[in-house]
PDB file of N, CA and C in Angstrom:
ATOM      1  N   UNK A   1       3.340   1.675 -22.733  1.00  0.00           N
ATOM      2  CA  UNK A   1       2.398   2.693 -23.160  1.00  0.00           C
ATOM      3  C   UNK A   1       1.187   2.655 -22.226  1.00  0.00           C
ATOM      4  N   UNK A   2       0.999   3.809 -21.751  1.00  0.00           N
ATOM      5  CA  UNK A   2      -0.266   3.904 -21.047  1.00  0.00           C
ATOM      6  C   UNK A   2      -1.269   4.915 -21.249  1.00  0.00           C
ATOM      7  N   UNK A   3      -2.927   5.097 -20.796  1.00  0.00           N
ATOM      8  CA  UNK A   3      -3.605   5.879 -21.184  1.00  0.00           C
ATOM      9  C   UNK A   3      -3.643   6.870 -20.079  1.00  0.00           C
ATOM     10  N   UNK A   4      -3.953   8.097 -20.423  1.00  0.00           N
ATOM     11  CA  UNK A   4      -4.430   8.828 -19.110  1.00  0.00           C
ATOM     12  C   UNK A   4      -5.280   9.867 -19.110  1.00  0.00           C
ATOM     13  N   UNK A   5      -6.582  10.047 -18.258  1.00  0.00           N
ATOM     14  CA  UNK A   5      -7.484  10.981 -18.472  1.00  0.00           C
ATOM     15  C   UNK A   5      -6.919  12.145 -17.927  1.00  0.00           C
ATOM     16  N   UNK A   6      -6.425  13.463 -17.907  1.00  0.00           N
ATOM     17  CA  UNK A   6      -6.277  14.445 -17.456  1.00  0.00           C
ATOM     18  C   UNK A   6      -6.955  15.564 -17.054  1.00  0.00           C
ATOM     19  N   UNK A   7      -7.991  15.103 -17.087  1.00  0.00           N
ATOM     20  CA  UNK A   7      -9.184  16.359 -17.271  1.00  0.00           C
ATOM     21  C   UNK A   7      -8.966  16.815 -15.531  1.00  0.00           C
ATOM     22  N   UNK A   8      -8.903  15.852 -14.561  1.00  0.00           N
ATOM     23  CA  UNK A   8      -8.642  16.115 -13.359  1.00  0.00           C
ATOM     24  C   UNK A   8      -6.921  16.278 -12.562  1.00  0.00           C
ATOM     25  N   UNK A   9      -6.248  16.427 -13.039  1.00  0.00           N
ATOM     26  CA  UNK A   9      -4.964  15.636 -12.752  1.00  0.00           C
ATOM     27  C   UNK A   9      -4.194  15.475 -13.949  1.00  0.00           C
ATOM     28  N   UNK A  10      -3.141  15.891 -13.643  1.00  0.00           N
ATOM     29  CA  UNK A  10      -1.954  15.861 -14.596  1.00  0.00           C
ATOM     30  C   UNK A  10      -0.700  14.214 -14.121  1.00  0.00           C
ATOM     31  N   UNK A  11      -0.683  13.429 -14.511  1.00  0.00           N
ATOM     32  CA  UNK A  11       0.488  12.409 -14.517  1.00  0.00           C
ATOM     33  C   UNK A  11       1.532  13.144 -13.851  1.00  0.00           C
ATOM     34  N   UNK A  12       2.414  12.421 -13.247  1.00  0.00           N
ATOM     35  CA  UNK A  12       3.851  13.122 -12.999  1.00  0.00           C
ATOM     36  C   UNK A  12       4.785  12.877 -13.701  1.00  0.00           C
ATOM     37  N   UNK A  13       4.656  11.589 -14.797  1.00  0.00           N
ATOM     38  CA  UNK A  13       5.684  10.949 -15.611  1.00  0.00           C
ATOM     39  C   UNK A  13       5.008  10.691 -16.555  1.00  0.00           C
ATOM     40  N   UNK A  14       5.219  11.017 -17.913  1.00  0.00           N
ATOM     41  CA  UNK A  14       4.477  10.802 -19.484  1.00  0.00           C
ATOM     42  C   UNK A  14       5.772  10.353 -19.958  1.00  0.00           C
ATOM     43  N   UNK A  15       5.668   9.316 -20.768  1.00  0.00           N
ATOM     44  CA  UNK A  15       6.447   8.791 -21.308  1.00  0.00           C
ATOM     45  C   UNK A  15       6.680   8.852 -22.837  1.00  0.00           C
ATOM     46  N   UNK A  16       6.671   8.390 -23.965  1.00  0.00           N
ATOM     47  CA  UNK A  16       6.961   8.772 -24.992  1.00  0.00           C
ATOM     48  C   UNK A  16       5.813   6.998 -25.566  1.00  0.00           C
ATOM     49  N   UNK A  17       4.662   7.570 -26.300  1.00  0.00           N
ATOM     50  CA  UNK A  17       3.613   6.603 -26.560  1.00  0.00           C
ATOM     51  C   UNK A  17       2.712   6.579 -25.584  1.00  0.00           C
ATOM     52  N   UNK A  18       2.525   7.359 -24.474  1.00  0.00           N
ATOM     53  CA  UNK A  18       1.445   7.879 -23.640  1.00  0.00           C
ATOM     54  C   UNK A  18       0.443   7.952 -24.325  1.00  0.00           C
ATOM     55  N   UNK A  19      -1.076   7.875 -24.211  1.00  0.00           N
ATOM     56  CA  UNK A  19      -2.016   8.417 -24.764  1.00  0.00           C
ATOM     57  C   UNK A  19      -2.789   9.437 -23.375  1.00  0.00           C
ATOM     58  N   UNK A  20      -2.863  10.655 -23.965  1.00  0.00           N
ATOM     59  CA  UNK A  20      -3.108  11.608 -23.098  1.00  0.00           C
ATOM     60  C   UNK A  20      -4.959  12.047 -23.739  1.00  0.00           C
ATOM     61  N   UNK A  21      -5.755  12.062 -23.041  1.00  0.00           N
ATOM     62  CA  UNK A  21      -7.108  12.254 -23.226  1.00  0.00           C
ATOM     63  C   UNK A  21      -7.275  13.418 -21.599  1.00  0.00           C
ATOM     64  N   UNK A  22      -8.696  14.136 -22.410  1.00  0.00           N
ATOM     65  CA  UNK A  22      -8.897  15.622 -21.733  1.00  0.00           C
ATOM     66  C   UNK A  22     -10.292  15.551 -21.973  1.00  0.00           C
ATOM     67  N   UNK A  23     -11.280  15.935 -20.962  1.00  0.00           N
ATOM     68  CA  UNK A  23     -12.853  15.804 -20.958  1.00  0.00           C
ATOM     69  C   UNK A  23     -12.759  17.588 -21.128  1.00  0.00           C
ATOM     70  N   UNK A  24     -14.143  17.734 -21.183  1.00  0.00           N
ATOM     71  CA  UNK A  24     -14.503  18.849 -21.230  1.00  0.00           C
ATOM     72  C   UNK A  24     -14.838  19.392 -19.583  1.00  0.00           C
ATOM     73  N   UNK A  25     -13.987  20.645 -19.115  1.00  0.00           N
ATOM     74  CA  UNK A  25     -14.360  20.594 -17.515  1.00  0.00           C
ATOM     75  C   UNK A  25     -14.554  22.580 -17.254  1.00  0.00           C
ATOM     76  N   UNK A  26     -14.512  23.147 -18.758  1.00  0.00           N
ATOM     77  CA  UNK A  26     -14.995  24.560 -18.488  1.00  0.00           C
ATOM     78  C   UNK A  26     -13.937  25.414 -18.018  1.00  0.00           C
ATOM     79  N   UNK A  27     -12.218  24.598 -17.929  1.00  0.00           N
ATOM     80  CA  UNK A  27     -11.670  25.251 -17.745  1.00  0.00           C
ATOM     81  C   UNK A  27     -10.190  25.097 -18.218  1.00  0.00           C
ATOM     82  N   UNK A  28      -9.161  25.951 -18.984  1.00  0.00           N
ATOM     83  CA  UNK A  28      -8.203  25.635 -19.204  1.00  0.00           C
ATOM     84  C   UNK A  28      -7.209  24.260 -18.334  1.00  0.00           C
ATOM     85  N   UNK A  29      -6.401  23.739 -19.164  1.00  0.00           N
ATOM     86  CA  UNK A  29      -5.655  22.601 -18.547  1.00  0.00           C
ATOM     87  C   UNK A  29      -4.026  23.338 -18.578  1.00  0.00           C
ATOM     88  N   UNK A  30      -3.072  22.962 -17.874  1.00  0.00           N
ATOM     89  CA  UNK A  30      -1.673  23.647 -17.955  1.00  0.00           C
ATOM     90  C   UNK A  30      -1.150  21.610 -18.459  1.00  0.00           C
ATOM     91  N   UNK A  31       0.291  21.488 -19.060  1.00  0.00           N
ATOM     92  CA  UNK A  31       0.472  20.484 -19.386  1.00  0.00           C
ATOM     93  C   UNK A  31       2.099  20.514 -20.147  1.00  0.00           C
ATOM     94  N   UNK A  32       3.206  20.258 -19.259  1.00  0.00           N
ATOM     95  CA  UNK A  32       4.368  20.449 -19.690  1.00  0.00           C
ATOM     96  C   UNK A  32       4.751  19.081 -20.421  1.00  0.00           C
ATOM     97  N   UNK A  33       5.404  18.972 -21.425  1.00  0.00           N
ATOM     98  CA  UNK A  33       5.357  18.084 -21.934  1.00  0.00           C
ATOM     99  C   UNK A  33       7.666  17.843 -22.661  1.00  0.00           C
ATOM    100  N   UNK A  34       8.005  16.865 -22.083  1.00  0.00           N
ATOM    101  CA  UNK A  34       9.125  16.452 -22.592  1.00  0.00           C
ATOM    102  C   UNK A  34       9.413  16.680 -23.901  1.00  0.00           C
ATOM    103  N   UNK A  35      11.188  16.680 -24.122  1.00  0.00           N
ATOM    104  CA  UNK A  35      11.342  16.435 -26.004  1.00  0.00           C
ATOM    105  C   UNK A  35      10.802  15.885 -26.389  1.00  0.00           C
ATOM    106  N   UNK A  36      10.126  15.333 -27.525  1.00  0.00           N
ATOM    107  CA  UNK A  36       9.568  14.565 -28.765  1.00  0.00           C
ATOM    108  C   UNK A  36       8.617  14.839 -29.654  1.00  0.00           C
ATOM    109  N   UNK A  37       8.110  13.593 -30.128  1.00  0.00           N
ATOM    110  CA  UNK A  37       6.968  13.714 -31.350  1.00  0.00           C
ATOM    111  C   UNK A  37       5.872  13.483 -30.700  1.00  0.00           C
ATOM    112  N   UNK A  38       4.678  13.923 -30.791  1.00  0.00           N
ATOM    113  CA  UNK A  38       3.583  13.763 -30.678  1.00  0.00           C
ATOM    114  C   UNK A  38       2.657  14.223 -31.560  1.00  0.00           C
ATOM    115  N   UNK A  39       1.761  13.530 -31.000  1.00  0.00           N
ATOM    116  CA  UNK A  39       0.436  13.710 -32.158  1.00  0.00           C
ATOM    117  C   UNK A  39      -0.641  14.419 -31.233  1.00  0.00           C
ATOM    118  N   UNK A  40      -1.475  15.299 -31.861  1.00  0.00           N
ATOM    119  CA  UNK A  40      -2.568  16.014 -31.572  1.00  0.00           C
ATOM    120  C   UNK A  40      -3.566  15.925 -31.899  1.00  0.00           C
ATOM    121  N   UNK A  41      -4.900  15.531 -31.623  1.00  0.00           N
ATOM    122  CA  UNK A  41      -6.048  15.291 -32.046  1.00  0.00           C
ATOM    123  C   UNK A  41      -6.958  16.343 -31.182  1.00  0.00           C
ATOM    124  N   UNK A  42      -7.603  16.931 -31.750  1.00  0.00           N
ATOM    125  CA  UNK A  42      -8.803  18.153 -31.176  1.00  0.00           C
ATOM    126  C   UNK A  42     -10.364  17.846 -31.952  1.00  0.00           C
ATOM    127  N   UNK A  43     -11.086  17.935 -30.859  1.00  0.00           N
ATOM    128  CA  UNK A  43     -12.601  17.510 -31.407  1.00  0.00           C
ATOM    129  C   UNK A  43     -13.543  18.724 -30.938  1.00  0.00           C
ATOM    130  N   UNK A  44     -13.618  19.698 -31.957  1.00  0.00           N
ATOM    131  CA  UNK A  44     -14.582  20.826 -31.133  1.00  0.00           C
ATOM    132  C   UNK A  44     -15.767  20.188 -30.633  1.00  0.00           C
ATOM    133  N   UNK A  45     -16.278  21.400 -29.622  1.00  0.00           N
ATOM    134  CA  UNK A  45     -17.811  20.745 -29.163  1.00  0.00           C
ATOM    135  C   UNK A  45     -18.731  20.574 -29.957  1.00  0.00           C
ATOM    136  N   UNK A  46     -19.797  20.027 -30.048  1.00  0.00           N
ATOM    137  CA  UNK A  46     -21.140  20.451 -30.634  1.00  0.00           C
ATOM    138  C   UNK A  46     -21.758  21.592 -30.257  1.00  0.00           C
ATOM    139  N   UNK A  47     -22.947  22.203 -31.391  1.00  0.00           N
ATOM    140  CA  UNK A  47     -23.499  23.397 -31.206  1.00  0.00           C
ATOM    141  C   UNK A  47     -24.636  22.698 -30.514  1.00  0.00           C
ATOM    142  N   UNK A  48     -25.732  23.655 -29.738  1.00  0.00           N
ATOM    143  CA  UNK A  48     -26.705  23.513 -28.975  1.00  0.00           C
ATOM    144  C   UNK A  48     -27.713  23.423 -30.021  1.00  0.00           C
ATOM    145  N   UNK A  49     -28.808  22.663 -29.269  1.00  0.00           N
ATOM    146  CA  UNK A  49     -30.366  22.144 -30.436  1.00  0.00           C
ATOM    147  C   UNK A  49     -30.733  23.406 -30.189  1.00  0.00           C
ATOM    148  N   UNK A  50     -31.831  23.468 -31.286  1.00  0.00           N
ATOM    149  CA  UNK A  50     -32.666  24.893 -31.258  1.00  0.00           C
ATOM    150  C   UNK A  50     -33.886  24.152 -30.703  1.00  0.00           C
ATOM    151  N   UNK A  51     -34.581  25.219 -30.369  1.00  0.00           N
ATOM    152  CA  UNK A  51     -35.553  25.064 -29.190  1.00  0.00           C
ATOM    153  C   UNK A  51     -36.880  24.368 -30.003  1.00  0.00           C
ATOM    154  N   UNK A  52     -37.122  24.111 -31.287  1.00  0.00           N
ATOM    155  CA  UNK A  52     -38.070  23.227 -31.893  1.00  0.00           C
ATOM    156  C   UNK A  52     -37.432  21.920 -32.106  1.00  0.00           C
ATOM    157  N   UNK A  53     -36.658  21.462 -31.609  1.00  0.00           N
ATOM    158  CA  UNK A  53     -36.198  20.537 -31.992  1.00  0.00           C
ATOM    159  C   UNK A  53     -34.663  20.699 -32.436  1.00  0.00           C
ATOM    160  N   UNK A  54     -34.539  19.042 -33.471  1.00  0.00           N
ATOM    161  CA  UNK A  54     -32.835  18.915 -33.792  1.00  0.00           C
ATOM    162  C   UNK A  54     -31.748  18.915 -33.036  1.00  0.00           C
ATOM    163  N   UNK A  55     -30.881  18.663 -33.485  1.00  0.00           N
ATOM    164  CA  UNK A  55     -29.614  18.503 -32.800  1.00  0.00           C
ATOM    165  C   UNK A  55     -28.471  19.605 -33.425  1.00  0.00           C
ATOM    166  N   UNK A  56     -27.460  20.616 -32.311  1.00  0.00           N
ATOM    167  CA  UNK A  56     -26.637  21.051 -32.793  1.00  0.00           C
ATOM    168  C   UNK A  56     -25.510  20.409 -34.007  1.00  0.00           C
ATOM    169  N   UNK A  57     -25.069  21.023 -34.737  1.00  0.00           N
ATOM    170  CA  UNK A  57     -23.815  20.468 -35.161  1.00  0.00           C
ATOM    171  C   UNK A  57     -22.930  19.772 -34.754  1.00  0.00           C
ATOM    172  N   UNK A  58     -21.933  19.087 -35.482  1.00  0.00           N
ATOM    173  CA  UNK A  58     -20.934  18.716 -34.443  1.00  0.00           C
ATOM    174  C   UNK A  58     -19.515  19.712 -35.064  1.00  0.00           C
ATOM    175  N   UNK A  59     -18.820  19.233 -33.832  1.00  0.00           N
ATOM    176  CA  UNK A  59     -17.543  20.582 -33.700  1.00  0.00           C
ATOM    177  C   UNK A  59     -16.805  19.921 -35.054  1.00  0.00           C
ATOM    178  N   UNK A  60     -15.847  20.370 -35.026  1.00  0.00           N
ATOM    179  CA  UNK A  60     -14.481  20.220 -36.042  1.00  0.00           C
ATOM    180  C   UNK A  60     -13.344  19.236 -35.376  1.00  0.00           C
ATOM    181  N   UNK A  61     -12.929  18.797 -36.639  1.00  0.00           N
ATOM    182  CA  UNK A  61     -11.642  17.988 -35.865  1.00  0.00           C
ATOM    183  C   UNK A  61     -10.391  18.131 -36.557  1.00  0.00           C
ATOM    184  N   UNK A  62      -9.255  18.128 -35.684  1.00  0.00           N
ATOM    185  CA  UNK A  62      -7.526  18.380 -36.222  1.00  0.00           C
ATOM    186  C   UNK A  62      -7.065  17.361 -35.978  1.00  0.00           C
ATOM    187  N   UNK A  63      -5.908  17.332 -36.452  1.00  0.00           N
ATOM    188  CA  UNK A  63      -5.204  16.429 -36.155  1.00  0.00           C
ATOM    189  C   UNK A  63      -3.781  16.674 -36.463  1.00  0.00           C
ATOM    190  N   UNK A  64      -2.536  16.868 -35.910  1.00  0.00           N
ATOM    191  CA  UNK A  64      -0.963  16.945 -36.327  1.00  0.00           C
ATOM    192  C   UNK A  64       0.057  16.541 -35.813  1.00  0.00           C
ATOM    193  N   UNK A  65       1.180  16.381 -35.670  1.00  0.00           N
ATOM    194  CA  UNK A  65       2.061  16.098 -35.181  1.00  0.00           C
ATOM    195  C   UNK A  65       3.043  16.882 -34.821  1.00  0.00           C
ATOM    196  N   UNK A  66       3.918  17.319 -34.271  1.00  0.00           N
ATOM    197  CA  UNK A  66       4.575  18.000 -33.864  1.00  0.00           C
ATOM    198  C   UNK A  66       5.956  17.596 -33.133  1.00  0.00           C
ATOM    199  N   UNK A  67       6.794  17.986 -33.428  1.00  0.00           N
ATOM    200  CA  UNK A  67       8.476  17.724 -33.092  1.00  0.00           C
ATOM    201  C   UNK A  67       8.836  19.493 -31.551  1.00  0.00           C
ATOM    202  N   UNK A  68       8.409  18.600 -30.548  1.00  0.00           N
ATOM    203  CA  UNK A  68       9.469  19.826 -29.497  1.00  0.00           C
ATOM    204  C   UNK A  68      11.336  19.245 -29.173  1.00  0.00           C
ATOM    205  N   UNK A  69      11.492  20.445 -29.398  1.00  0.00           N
ATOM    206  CA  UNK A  69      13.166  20.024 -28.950  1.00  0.00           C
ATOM    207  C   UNK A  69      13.856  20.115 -27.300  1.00  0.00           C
ATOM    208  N   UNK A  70      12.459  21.078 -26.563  1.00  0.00           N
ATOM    209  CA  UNK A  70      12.879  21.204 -25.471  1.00  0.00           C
ATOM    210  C   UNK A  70      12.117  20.958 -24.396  1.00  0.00           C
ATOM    211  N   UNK A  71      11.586  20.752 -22.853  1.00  0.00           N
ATOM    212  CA  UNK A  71      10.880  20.807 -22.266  1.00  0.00           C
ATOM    213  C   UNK A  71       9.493  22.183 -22.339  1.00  0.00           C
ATOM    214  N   UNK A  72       8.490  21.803 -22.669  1.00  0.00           N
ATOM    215  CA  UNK A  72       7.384  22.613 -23.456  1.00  0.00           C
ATOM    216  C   UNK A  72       6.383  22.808 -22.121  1.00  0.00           C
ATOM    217  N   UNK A  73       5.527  23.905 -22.325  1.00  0.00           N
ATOM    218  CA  UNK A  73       4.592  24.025 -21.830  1.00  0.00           C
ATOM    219  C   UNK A  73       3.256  24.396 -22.673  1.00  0.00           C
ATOM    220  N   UNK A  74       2.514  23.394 -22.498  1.00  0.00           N
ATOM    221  CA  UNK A  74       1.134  23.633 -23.317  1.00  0.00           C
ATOM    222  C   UNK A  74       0.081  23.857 -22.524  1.00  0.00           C
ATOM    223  N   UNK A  75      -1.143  24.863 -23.156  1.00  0.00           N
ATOM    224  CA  UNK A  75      -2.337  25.076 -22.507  1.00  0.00           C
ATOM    225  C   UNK A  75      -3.469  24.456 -23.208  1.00  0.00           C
ATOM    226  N   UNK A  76      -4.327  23.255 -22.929  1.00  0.00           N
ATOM    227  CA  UNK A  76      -5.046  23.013 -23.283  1.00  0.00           C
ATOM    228  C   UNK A  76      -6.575  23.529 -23.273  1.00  0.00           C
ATOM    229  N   UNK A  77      -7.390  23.870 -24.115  1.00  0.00           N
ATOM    230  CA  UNK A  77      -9.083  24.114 -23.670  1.00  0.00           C
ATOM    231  C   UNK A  77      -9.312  23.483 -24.421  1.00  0.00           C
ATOM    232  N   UNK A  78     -10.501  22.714 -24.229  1.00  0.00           N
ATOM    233  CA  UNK A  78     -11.938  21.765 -24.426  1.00  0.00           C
ATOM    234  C   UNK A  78     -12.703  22.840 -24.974  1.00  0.00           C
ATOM    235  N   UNK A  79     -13.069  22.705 -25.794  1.00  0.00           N
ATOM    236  CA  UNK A  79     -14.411  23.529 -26.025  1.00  0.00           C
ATOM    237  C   UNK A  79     -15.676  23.057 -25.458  1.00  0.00           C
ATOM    238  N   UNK A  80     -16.805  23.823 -24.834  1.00  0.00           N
ATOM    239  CA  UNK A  80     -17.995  23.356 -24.371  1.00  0.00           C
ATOM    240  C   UNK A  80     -18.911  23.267 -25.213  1.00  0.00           C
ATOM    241  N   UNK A  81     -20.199  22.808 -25.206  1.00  0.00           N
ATOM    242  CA  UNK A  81     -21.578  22.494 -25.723  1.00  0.00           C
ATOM    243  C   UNK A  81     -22.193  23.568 -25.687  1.00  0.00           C
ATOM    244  N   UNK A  82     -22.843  24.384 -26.948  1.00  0.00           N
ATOM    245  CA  UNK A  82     -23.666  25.307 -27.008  1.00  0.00           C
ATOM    246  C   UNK A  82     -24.993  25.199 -26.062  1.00  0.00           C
ATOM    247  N   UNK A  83     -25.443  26.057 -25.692  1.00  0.00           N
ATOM    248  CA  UNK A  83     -27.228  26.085 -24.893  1.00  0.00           C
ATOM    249  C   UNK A  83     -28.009  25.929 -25.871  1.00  0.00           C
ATOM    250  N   UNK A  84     -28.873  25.135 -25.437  1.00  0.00           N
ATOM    251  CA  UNK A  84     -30.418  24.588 -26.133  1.00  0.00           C
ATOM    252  C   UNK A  84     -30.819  26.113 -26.495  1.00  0.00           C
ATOM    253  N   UNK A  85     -31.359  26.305 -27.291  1.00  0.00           N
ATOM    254  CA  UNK A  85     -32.528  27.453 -27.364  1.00  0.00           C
ATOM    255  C   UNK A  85     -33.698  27.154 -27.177  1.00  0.00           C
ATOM    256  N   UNK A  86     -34.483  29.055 -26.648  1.00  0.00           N
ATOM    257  CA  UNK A  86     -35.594  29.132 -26.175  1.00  0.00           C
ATOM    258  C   UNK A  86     -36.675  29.585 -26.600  1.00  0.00           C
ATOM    259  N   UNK A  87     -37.953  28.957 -26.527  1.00  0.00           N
ATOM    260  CA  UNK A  87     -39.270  29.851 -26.847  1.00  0.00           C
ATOM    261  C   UNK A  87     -39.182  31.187 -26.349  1.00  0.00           C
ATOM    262  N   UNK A  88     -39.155  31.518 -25.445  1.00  0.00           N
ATOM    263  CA  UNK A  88     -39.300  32.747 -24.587  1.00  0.00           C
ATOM    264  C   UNK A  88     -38.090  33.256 -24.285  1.00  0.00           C
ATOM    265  N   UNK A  89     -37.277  33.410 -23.769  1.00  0.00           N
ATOM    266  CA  UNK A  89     -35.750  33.379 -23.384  1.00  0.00           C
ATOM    267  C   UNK A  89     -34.601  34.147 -24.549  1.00  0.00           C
ATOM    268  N   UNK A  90     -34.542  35.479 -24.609  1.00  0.00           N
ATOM    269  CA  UNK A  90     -33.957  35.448 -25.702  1.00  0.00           C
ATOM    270  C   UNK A  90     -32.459  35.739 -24.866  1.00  0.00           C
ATOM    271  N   UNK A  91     -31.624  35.249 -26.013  1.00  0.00           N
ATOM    272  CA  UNK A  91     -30.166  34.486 -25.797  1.00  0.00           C
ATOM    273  C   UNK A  91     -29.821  33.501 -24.934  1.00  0.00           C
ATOM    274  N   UNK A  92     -31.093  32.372 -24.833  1.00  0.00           N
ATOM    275  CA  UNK A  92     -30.987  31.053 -24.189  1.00  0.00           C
ATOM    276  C   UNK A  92     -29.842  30.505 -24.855  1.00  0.00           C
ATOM    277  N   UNK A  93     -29.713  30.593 -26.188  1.00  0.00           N
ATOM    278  CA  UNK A  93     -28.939  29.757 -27.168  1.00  0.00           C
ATOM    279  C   UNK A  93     -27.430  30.283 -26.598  1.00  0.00           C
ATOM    280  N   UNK A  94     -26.781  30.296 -25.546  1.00  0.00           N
ATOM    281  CA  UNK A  94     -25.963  30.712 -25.102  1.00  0.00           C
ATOM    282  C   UNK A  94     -24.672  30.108 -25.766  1.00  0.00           C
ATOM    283  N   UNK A  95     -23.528  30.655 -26.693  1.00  0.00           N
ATOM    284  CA  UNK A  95     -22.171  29.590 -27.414  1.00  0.00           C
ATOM    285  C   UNK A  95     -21.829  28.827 -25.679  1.00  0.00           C
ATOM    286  N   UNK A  96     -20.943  27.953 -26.159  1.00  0.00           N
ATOM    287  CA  UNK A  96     -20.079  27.040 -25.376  1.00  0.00           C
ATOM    288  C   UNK A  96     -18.658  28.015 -25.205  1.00  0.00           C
ATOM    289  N   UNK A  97     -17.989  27.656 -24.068  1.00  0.00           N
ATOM    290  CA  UNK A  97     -16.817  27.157 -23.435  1.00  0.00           C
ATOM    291  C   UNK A  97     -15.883  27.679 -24.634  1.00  0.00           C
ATOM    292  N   UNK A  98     -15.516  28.660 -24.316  1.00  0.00           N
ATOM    293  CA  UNK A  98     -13.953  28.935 -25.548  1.00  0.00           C
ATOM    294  C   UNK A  98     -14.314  29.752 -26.998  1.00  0.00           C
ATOM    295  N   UNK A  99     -15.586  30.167 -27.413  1.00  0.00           N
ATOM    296  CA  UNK A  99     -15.516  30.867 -28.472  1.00  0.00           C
ATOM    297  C   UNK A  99     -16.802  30.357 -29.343  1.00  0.00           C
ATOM    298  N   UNK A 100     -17.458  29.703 -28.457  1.00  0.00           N
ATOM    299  CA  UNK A 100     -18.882  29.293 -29.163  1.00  0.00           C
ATOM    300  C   UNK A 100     -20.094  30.654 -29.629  1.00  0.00           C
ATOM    301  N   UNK A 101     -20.214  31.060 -30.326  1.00  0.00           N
ATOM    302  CA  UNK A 101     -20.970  31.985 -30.409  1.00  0.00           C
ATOM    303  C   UNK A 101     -22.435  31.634 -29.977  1.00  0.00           C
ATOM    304  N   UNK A 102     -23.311  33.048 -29.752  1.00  0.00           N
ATOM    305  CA  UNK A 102     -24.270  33.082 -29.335  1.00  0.00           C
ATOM    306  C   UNK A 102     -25.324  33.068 -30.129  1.00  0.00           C
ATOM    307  N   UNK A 103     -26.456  32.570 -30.108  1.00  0.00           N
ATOM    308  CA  UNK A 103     -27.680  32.816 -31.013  1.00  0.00           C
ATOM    309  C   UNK A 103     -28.543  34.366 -30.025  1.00  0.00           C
ATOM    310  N   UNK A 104     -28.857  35.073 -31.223  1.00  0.00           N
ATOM    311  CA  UNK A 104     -29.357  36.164 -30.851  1.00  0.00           C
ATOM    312  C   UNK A 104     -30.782  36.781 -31.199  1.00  0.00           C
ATOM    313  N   UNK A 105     -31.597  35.175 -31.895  1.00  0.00           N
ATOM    314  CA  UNK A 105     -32.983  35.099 -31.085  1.00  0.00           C
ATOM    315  C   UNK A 105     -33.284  34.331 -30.846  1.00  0.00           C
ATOM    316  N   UNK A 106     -34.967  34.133 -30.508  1.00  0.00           N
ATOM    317  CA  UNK A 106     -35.075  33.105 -29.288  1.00  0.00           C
ATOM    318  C   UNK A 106     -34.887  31.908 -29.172  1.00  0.00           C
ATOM    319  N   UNK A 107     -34.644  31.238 -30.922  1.00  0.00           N
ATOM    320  CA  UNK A 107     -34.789  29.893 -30.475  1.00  0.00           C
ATOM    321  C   UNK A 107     -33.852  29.204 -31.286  1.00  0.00           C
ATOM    322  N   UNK A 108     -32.774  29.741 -31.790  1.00  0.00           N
ATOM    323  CA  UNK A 108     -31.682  29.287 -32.160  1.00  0.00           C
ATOM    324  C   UNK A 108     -30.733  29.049 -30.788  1.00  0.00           C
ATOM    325  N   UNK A 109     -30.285  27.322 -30.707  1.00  0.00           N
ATOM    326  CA  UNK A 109     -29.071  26.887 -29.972  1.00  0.00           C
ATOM    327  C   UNK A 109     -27.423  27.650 -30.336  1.00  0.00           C
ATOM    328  N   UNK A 110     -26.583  27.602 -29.447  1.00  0.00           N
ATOM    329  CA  UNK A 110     -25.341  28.648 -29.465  1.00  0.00           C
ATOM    330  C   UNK A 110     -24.853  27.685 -30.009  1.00  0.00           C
ATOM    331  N   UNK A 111     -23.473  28.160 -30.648  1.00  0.00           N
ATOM    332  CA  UNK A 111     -22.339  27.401 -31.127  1.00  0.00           C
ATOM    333  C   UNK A 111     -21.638  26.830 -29.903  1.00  0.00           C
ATOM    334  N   UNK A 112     -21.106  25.779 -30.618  1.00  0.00           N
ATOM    335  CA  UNK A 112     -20.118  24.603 -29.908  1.00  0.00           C
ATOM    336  C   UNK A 112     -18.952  25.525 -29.964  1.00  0.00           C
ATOM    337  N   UNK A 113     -17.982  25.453 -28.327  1.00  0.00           N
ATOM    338  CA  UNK A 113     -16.622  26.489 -28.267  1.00  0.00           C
ATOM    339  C   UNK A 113     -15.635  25.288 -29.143  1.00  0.00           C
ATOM    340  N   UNK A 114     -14.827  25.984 -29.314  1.00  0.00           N
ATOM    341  CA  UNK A 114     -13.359  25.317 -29.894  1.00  0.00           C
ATOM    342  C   UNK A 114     -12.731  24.590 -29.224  1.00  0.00           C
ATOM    343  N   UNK A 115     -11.863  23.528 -29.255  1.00  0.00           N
ATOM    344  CA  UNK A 115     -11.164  22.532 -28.312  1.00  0.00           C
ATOM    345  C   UNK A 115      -9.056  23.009 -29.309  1.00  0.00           C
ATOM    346  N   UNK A 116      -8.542  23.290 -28.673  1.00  0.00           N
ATOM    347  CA  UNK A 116      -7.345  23.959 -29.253  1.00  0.00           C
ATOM    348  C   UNK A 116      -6.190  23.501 -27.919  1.00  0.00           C
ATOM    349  N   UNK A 117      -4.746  23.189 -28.601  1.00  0.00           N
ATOM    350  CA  UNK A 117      -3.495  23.703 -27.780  1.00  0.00           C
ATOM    351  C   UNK A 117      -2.656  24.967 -27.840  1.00  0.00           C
ATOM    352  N   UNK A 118      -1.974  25.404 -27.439  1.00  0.00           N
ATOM    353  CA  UNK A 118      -2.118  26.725 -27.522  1.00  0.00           C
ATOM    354  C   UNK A 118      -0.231  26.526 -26.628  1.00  0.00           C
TER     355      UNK A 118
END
């Protein structure tokens, strides 16, 4: 069993008890994956602080397992980190990476995007 970061680079050989880990890099991952069971764990991003302070939310988390019978192709996204919000700046609070929504005045932080396989 081995670990592997993929966020840059895909393995050429995954084995069955691999642990497969994915950073957040702003951009879809491609990821073919052999017969078997695996497990899925997804950690949405956090939402962005608002501009007086605090800290965004934190994202959501899944978790499942899944049975493929055939050689698969999966698309991974990371969800990104919402934008800080602004005194002045309206729609600083910009969502994250994948479906983070936007704050649409000045000083509400954006939503954290979604982290999903697909």
């Amino acid at each position: 069993m081995a670990t592997y970061e993929i966020t840059n680079g895909i393995p050429s050989s995954i084995q069955t008890g691999d642990i497969l880990t994915c950073e957040y890099s702003g951009a879809s991952k491609q990821l073919t994956l052999p017969k078997g069971i695996y497990i899925f764990e997804c950690y949405g991003a956090q939402g962005g602080a608002g501009y007086s302070g605090g800290t965004g939310g934190l994202g959501g988390y899944s978790k499942g397992t899944i049975e493929i019978t055939e050689e698969t192709i999966f698309h991974l996204f990371v969800g990104g980190q919402g934008s800080k919000g602004s005194q002045t700046e309206k729609g600083a609070g910009a969502g994250g990476f994948n479906g983070g929504g936007s704050c649409v005045s000045y000083l509400g932080g954006g939503g954290g995007g979604a982290t999903d396989i697909r």
